[in-house]
Protein backbone atom coordinates (compact mmCIF):
# COMPACT_ATOMS: atom_id res chain seq x y z
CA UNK A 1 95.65 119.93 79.69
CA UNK A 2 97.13 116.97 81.93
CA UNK A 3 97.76 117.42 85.46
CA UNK A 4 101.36 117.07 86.09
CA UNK A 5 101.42 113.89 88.15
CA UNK A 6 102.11 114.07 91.84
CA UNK A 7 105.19 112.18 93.51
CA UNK A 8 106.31 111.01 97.20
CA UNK A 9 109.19 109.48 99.35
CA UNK A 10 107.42 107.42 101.76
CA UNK A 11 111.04 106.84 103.37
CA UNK A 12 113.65 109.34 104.23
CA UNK A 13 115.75 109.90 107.40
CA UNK A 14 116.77 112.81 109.41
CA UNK A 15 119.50 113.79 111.32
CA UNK A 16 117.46 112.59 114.67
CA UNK A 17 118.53 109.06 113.52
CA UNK A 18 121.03 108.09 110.97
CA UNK A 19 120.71 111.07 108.62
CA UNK A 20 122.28 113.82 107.46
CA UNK A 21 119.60 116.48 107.05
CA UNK A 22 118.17 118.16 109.59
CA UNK A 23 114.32 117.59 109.50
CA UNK A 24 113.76 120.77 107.87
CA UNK A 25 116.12 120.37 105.01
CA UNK A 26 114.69 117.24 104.07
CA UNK A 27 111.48 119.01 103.31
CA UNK A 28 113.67 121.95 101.50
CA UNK A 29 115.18 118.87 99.33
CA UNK A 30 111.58 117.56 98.81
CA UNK A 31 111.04 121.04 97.72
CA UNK A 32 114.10 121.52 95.03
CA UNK A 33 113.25 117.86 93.55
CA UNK A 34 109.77 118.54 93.32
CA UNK A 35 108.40 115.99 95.99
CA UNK A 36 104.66 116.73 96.86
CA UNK A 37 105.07 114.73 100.23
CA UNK A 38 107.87 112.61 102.00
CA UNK A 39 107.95 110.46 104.98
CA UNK A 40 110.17 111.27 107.51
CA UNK A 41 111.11 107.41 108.92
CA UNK A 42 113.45 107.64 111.44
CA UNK A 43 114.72 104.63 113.05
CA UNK A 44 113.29 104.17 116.81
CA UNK A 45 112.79 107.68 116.84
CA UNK A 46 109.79 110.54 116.29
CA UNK A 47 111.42 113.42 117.42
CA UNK A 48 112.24 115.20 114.07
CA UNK A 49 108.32 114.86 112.93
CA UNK A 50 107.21 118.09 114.47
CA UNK A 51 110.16 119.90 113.19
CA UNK A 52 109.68 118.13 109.66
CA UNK A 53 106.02 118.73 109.87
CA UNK A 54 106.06 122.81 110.43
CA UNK A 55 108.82 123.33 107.58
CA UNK A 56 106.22 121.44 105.17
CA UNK A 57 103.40 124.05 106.32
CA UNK A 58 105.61 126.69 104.87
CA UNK A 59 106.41 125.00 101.97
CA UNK A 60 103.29 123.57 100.54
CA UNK A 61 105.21 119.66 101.23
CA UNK A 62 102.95 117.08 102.88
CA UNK A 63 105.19 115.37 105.60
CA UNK A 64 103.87 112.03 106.64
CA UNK A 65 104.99 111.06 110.37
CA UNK A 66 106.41 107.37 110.28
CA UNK A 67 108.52 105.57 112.22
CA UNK A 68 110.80 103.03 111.48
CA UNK A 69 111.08 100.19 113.80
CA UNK A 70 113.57 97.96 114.78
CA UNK A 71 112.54 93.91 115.18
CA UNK A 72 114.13 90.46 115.36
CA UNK A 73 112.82 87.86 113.62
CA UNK A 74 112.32 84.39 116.10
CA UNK A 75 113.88 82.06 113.34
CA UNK A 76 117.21 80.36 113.71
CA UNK A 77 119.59 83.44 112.45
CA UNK A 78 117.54 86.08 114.29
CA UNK A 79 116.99 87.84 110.94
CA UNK A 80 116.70 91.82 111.70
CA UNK A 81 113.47 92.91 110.47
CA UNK A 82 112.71 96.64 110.22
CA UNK A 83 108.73 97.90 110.01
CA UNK A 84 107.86 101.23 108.84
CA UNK A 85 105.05 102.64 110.31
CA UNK A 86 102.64 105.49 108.64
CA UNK A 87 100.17 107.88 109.51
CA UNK A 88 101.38 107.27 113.30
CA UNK A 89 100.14 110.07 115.82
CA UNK A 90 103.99 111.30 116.82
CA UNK A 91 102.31 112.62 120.45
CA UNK A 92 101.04 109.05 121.80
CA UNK A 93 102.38 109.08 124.90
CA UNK A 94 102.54 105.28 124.82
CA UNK A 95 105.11 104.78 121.30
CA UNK A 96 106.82 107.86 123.24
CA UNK A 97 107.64 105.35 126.36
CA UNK A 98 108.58 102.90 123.74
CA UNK A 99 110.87 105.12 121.55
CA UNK A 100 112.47 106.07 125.11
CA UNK A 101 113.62 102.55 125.03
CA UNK A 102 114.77 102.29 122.12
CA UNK A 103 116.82 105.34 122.58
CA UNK A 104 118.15 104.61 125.45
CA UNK A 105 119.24 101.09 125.06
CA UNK A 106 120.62 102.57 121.45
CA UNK A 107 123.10 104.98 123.46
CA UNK A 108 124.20 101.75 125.52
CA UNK A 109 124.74 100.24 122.73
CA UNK A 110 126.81 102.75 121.36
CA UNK A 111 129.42 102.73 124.31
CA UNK A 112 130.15 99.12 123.84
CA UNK A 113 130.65 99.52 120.05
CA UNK A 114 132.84 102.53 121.18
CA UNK A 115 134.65 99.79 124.14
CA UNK A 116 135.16 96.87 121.55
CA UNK A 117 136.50 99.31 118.71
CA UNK A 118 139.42 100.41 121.53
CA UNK A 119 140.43 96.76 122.09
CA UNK A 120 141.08 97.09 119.09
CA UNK A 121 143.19 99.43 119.15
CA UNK A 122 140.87 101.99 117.37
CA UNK A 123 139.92 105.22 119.62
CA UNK A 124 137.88 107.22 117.76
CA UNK A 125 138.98 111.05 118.76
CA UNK A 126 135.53 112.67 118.59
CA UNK A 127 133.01 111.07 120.26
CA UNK A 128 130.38 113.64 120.00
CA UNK A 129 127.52 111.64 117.85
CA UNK A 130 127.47 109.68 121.11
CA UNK A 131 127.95 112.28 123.45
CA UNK A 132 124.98 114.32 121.83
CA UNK A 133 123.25 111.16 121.64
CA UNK A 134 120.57 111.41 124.44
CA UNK A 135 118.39 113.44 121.72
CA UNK A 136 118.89 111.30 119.35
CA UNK A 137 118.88 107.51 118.15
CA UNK A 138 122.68 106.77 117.78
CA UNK A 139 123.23 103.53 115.23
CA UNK A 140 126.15 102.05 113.47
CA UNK A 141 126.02 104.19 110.27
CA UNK A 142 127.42 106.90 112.71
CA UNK A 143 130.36 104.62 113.66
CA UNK A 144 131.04 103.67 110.22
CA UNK A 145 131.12 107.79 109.32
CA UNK A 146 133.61 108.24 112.32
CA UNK A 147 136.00 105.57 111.15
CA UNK A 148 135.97 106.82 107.84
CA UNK A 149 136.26 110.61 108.98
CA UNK A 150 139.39 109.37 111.09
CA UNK A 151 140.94 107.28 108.60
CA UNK A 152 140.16 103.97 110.09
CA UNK A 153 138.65 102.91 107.02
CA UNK A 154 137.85 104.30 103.09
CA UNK A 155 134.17 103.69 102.82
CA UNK A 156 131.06 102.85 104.51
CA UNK A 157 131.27 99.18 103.67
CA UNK A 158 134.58 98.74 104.56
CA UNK A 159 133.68 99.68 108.56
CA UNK A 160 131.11 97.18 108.19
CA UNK A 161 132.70 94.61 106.89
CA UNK A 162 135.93 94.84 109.08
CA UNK A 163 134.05 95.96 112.70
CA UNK A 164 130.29 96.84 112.43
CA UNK A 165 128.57 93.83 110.98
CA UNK A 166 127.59 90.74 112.88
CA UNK A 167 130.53 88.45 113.58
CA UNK A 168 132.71 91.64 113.49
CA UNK A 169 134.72 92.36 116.85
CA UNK A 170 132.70 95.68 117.15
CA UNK A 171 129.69 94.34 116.55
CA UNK A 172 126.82 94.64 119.39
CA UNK A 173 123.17 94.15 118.81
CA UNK A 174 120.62 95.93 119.20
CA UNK A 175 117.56 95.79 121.37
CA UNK A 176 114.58 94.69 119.04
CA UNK A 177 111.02 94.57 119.40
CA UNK A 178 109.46 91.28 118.11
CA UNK A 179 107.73 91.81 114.65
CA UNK A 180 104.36 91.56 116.17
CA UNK A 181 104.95 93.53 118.93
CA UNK A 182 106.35 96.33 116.70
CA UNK A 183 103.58 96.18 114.23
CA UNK A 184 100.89 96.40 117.61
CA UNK A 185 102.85 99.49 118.51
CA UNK A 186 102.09 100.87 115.27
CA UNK A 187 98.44 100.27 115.22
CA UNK A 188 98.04 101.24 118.65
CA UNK A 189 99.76 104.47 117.41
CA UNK A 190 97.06 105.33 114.76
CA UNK A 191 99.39 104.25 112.06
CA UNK A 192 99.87 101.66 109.25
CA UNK A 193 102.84 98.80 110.19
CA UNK A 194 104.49 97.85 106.45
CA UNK A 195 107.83 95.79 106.37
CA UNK A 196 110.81 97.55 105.15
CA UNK A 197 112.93 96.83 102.44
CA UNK A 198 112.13 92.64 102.41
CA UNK A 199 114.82 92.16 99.89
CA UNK A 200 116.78 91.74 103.31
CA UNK A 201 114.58 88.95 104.76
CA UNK A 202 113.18 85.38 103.88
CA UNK A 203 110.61 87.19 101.50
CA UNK A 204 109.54 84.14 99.96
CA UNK A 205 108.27 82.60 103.32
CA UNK A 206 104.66 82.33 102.71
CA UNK A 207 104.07 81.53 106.62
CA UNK A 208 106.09 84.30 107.57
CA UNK A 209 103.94 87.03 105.83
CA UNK A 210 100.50 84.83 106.74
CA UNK A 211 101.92 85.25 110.24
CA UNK A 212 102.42 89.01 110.40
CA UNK A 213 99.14 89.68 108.42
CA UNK A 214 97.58 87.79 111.20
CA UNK A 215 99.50 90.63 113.90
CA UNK A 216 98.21 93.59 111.89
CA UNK A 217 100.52 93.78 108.91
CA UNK A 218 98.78 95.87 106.33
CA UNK A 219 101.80 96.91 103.41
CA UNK A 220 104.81 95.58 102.36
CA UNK A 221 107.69 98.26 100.66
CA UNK A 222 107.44 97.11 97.09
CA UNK A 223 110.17 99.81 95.62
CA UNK A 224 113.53 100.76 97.66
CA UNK A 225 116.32 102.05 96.28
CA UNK A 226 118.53 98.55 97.20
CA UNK A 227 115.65 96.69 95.50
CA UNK A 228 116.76 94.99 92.34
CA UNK A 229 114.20 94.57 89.45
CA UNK A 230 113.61 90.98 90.07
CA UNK A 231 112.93 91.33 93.46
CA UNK A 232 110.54 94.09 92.63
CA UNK A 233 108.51 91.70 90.49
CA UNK A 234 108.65 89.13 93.36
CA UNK A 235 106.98 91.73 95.82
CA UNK A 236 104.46 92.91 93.95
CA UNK A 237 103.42 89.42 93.86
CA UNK A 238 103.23 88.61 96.90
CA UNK A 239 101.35 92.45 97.68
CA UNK A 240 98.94 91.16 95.09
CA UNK A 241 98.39 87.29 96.86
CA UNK A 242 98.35 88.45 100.35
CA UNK A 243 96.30 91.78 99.62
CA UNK A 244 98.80 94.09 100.96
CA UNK A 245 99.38 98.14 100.46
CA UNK A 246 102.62 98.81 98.26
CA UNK A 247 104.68 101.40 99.41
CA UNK A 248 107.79 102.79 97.77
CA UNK A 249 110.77 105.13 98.54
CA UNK A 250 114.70 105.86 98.62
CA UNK A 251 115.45 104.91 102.74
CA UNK A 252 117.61 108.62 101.92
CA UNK A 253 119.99 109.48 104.78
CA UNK A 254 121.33 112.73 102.83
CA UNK A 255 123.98 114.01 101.60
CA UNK A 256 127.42 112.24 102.62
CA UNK A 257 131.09 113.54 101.46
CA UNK A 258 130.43 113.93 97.61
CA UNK A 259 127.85 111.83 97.17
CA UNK A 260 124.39 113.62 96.78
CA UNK A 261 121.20 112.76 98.72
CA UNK A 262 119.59 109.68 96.78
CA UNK A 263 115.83 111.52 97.53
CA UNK A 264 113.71 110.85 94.95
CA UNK A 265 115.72 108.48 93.01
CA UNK A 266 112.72 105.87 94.52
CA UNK A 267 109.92 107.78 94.51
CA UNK A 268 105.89 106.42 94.19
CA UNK A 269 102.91 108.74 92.59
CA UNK A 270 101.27 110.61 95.17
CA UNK A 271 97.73 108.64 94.90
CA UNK A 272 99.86 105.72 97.05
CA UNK A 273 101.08 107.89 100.17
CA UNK A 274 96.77 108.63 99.43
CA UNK A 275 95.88 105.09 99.73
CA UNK A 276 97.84 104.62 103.29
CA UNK A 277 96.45 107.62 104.38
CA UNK A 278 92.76 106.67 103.37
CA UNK A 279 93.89 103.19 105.46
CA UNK A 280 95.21 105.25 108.88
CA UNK A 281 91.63 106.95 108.81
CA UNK A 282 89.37 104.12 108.29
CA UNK A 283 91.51 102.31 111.24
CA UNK A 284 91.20 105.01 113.93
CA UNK A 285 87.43 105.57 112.86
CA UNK A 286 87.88 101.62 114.22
């Protein structure tokens, strides 16, 4: 008889960043879809992993502590370049300093969204994901959620398009490590720096990728749920030319209105979330 073949989500996102589940019930969603293990890949934030971590103890779900990280590129549009980070050890007190940073400069952030939304004319009544915000990393998907929730706007894309998004009058950036910098945080962490979701950046830059191999880069996110098939062809090319780990998963936030949590709809067998682990060991035995 055939082993039933094992299955993770090497990204998912709790409510500590821009997520809906608390870190617990995204290991109780794992559970109910059949998930042996799922990354929980916050953005600028490791808070939840403990949390995450204990509720997969009780349910026989491997929870992988990741990170992901928030980078500019240093090309002429500033392309914003996320790197996921695996394996990292969630008490190194240095990527805590960091993360404190991030944090910080994310709740900043957050009041001049909130300023630039009232000039125009939009004053958003409950304030609370920023007010809470101290304990966790406060991003735009929570503005676009309170405009909607308000009636500002109908859908996610809509707050985007009209306020959020660069060019938009609400728009703000973000503070952003440089790619190399982000990927040295991660390997000084213990973990294993891969680039998220590429389909959003000049993927087909051979120098680019040369470049961040040469800072530490070891995987590149083949499968993501915004990936389209194409593109997923194009990656695993360049995974195969450049030697780099494939990852895979769903970048799940969780549930929103009546739209169920996309968990699982990009999933990887487990042998991969293996393979990165097999990498974080032979790089701290470094």
């Amino acid at each position: 008889m055939k082993k039933p073949i094992l299955y993770a989500d090497m990204h998912v996102h709790s409510n500590y960043s821009d997520g809906a589940f608390a870190p617990a019930q995204v290991v109780e969603h794992a559970l109910r879809i059949n998930l042996s293990a799922v990354a929980l890949t916050d953005h600028d934030c490791i808070d939840g992993i403990q949390e995450a971590q204990e509720a997969g103890l009780k349910n026989n779900i491997e929870v992988i502590s990741g990170v992901e990280l928030s980078t500019q590129m240093d090309n002429e549009e500033k392309t914003e370049m996320h790197i996921l980070g695996f394996f990292i050890d969630h008490k190194s007190r240095e990527l805590k300093k960091q993360l404190d940073i991030f944090k910080n400069s994310r709740l900043e952030r957050a009041y001049k969204i909130l300023f630039k939304l009232e000039k125009e004319g939009i004053v958003l009544k409950d304030k609370s994901f920023i007010e809470n915000g101290k304990d966790k990393s406060v991003g735009r998907l929570h503005f676009a959620k309170a405009l909607i929730k308000e009636g500002f706007v109908s859908h996610i894309q809509e707050a985007f398009y009209k306020y959020l998004s660069m060019g938009r009058p609400a728009y703000e950036p973000k503070f952003a490590l440089a790619p190399s910098e982000a990927i040295k945080l991660i390997l000084k962490s213990g973990g294993v720096p891969v680039i998220a979701h590429p389909y959003y950046i000049p993927y087909d830059d051979k120098e680019m990728w040369k470049t961040l191999i040469a800072d530490g880069l070891i995987g590149i996110e083949v499968w993501h749920s915004k990936h389209p098939q194409n593109v997923v062809k194009r990656l695993i090319d360049i995974a195969e030319e450049f030697d780099l780990l494939m990852s895979g998963g769903s970048d799940c936030h969780g549930p929103y209105k009546h739209e169920s949590p996309i968990m699982g709809k990009v999933k990887v067998p487990y042998k991969i979330a293996e393979r990165f682990k097999k990498k974080a060991q032979e790089l701290k035995s470094l």
